[in-house]
C-alpha atoms as a PDB file:
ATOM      1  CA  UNK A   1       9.899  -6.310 -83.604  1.00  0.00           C
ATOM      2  CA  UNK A   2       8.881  -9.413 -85.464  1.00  0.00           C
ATOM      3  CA  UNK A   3       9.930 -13.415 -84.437  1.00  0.00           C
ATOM      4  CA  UNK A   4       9.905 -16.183 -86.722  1.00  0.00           C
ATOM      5  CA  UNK A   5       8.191 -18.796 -84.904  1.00  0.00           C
ATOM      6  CA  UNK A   6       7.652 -22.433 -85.993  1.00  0.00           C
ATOM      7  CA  UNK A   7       3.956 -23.891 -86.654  1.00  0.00           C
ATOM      8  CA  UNK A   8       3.891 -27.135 -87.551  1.00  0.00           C
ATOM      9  CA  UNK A   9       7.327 -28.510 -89.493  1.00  0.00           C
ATOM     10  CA  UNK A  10      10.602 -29.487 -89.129  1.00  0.00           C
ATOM     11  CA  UNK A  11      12.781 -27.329 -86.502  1.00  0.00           C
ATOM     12  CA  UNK A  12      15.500 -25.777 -88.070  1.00  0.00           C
ATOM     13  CA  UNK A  13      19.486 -24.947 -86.521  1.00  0.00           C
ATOM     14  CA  UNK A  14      17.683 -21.451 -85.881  1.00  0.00           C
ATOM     15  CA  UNK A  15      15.482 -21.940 -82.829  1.00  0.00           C
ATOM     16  CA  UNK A  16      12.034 -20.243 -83.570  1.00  0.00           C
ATOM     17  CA  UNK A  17      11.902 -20.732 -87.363  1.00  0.00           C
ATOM     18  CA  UNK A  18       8.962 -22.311 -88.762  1.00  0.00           C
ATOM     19  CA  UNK A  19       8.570 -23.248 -92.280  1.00  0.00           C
ATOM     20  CA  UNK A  20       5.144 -22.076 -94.038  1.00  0.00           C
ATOM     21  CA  UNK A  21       2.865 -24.672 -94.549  1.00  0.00           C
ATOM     22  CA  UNK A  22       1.486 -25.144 -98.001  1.00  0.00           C
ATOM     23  CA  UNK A  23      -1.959 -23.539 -97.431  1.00  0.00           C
ATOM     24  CA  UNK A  24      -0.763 -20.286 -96.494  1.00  0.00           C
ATOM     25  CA  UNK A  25       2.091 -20.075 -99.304  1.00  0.00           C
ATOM     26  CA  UNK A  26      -0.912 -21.062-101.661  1.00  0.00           C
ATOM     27  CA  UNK A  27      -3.305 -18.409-100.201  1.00  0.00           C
ATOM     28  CA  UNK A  28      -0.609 -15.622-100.372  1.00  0.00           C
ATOM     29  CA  UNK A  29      -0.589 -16.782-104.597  1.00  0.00           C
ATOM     30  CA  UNK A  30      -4.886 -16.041-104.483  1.00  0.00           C
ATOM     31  CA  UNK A  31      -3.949 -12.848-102.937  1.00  0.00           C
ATOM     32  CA  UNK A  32      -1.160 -11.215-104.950  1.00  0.00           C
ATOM     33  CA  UNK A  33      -3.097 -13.222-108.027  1.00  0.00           C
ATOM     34  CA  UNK A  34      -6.128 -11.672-107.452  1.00  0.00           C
ATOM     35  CA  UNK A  35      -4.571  -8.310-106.516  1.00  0.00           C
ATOM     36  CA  UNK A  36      -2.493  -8.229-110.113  1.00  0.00           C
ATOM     37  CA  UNK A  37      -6.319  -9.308-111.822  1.00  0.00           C
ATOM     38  CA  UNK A  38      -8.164  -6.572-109.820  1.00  0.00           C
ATOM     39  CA  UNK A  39      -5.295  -3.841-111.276  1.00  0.00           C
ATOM     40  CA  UNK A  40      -5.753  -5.412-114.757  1.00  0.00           C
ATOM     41  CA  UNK A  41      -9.421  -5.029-114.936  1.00  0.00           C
ATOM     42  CA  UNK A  42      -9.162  -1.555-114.103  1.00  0.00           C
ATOM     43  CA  UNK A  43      -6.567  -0.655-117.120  1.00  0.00           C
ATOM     44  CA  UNK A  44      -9.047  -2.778-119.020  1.00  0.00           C
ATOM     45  CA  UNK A  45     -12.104  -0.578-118.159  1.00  0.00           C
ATOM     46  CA  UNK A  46      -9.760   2.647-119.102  1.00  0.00           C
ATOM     47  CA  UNK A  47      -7.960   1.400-121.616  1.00  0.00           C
ATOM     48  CA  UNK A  48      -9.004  -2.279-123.536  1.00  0.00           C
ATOM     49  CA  UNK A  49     -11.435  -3.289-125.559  1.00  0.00           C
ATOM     50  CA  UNK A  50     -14.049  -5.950-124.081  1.00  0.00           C
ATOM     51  CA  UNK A  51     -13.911  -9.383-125.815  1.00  0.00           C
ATOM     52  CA  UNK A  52     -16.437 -10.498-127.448  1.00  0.00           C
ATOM     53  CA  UNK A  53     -17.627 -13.090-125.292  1.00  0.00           C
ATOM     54  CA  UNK A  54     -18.440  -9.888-122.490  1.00  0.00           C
ATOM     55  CA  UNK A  55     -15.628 -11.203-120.044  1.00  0.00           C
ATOM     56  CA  UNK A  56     -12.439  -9.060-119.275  1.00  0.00           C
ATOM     57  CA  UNK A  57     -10.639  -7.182-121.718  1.00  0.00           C
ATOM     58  CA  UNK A  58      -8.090  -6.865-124.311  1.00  0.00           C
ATOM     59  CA  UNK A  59      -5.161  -4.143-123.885  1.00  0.00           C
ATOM     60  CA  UNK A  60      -1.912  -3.106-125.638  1.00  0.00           C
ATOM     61  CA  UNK A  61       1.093  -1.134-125.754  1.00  0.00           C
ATOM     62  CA  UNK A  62       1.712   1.008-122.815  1.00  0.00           C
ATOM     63  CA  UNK A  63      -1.446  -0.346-120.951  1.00  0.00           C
ATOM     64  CA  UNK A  64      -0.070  -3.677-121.673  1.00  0.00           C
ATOM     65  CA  UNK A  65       3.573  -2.374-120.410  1.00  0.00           C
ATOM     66  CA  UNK A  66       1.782  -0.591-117.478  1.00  0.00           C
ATOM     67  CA  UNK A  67       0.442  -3.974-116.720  1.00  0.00           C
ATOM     68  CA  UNK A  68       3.201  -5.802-116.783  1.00  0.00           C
ATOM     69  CA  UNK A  69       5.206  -3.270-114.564  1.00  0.00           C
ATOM     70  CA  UNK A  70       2.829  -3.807-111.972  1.00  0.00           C
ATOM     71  CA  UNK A  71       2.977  -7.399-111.630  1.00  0.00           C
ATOM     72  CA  UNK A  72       6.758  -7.383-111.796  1.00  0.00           C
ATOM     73  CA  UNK A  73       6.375  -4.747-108.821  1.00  0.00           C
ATOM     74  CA  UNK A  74       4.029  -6.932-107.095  1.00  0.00           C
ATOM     75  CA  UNK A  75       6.143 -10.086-107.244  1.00  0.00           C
ATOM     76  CA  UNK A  76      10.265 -10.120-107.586  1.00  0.00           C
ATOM     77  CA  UNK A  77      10.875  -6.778-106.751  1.00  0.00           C
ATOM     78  CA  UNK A  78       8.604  -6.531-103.478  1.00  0.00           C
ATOM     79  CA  UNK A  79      10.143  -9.381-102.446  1.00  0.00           C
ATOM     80  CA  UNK A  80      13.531  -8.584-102.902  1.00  0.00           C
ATOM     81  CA  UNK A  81      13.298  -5.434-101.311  1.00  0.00           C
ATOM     82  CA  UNK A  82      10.912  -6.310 -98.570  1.00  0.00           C
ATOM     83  CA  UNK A  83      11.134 -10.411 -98.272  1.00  0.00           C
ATOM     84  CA  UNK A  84       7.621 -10.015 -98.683  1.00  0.00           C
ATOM     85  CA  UNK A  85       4.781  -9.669-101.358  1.00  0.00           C
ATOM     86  CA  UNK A  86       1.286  -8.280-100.341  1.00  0.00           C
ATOM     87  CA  UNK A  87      -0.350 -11.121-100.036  1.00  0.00           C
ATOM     88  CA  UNK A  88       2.599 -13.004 -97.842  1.00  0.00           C
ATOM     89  CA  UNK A  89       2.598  -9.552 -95.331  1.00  0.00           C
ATOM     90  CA  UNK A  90      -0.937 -10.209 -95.036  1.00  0.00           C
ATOM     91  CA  UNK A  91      -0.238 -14.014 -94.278  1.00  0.00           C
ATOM     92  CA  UNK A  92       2.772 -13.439 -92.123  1.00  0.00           C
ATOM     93  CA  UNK A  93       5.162 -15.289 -94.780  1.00  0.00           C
ATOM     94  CA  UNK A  94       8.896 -14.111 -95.471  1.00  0.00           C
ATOM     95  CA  UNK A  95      11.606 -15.072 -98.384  1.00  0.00           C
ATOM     96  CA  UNK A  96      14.507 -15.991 -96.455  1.00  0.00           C
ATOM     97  CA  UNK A  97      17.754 -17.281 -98.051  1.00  0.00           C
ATOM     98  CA  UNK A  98      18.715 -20.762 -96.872  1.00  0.00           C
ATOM     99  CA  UNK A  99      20.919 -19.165 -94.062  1.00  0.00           C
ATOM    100  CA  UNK A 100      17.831 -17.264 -93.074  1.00  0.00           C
ATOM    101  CA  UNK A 101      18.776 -13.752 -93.967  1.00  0.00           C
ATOM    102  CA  UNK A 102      17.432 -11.539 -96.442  1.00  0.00           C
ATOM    103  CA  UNK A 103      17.172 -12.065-100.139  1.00  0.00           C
ATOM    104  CA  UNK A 104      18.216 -10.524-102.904  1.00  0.00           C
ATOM    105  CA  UNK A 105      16.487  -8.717-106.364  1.00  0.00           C
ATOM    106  CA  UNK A 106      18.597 -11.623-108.486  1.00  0.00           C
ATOM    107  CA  UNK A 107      16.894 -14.513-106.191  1.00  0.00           C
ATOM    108  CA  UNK A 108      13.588 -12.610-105.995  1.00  0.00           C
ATOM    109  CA  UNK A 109      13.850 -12.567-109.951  1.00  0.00           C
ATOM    110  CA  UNK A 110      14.974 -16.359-110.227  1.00  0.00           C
ATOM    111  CA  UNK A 111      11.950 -17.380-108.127  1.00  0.00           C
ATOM    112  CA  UNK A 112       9.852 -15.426-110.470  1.00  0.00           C
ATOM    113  CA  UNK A 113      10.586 -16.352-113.532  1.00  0.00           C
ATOM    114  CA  UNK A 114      10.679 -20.178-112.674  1.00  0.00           C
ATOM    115  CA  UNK A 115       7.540 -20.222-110.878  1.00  0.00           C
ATOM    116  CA  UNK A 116       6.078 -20.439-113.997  1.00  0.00           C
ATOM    117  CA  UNK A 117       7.219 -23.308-114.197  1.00  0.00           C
ATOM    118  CA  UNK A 118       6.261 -24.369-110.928  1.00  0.00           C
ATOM    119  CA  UNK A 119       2.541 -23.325-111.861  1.00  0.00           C
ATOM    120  CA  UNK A 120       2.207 -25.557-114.682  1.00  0.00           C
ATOM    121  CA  UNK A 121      -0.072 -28.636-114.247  1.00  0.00           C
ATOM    122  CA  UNK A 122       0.637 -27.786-110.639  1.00  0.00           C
ATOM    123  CA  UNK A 123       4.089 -29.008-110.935  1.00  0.00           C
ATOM    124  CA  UNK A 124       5.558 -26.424-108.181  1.00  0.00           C
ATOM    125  CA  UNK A 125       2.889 -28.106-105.351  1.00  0.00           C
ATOM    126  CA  UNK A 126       3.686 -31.291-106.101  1.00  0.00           C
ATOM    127  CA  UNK A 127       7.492 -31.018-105.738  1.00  0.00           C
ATOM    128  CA  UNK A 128       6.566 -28.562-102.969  1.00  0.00           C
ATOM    129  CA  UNK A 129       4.472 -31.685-101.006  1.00  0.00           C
ATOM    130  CA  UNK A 130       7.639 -34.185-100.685  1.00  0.00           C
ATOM    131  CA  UNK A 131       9.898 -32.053 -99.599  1.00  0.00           C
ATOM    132  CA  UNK A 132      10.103 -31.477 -95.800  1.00  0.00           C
ATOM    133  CA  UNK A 133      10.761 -27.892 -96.289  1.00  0.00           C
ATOM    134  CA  UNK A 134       8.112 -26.998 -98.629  1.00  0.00           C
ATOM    135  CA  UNK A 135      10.524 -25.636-101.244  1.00  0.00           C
ATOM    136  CA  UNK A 136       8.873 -25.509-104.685  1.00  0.00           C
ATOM    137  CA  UNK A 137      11.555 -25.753-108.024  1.00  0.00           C
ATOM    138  CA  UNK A 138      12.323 -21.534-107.837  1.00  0.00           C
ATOM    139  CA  UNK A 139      12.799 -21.707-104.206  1.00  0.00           C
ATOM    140  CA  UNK A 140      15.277 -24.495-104.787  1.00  0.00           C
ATOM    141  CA  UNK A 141      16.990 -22.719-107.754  1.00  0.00           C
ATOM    142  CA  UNK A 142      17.300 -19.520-105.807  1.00  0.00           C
ATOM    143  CA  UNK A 143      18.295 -21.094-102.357  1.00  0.00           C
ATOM    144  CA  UNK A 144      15.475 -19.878-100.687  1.00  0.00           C
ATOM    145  CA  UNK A 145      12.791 -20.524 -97.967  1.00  0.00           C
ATOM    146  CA  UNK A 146       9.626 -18.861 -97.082  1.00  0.00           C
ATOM    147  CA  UNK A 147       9.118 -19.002 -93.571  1.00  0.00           C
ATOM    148  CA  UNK A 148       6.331 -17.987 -91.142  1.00  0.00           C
ATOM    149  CA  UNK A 149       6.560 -14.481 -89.387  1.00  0.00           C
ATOM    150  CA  UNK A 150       4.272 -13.568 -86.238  1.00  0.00           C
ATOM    151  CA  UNK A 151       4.425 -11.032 -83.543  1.00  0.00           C
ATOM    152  CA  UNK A 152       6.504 -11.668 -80.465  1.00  0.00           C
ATOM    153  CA  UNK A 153       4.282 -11.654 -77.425  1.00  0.00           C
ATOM    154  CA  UNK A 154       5.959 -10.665 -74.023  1.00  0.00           C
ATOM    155  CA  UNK A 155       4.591 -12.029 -71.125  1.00  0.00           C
ATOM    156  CA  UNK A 156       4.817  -9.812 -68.572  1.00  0.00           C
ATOM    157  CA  UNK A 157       4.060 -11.385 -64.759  1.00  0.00           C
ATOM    158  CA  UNK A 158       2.248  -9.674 -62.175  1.00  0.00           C
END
């Protein structure tokens, strides 16, 4: 069984839920980032055509589609079925609604599609770095939170 537990933010009405600091929510983007690049190199080696300059490749149609499939796997619908992408499991970071319970395909796909916003000129951290619970423009949008997850430890005495 898994506990939220609170790092290093505001306490919320639900003892034992932290929110996730920027650095992790930032390092569980590298992950899934690098991840969806990894997968698109590969269809690139099989399937593209190397640009000219020697670095990555060029793909369409259903390698494109294939593509594009995988990152929409990777991203809304991971975390709408599982609260989690890869790269948040592997931080211990959830998608919570604002009530703390799980979210939904339609506010996995809302934080999607407007984190692109939130990823131009950085605009996402910024907005993300005065608010006290880390939210970036999607998360507020879609009502959402991502909190920290960790193990419950039992102490048992002797």
């Amino acid at each position: 069984m898994t506990e939220i537990t609170i790092e290093n933010q505001t306490k919320t009405q639900n003892n034992g839920i932290e929110i996730a600091k920027k650095r992790y929510r930032i390092g569980a983007f590298l992950i899934d980032f690098l991840i969806l690049w990894l997968i698109g190199m590969v269809i690139g080696i099989f399937f593209g055509t190397p640009h000219e300059d020697g670095i990555g490749y060029s793909f369409n149609g259903f390698p494109a589609f294939a593509w594009m499939c995988c990152g929409i796997f990777l991203w809304p619908v991971s975390e709408g079925i599982w609260g989690q992408t890869i790269g948040k499991r592997f931080l211990d970071l959830k998608v919570v609604t604002n009530e703390f319970k799980p979210i939904g395909i339609g506010q996995a796909f809302g934080r999607f599609f407007l984190g692109f916003i939130d990823y131009i000129f950085l605009i996402g951290l910024i907005i993300a770095a005065t608010n006290k619970q880390n939210k970036r423009i999607g998360d507020m949008v879609a009502n959402t939170i991502v909190v920290r997850t960790k193990k419950a430890y039992t102490q048992h005495r002797v």
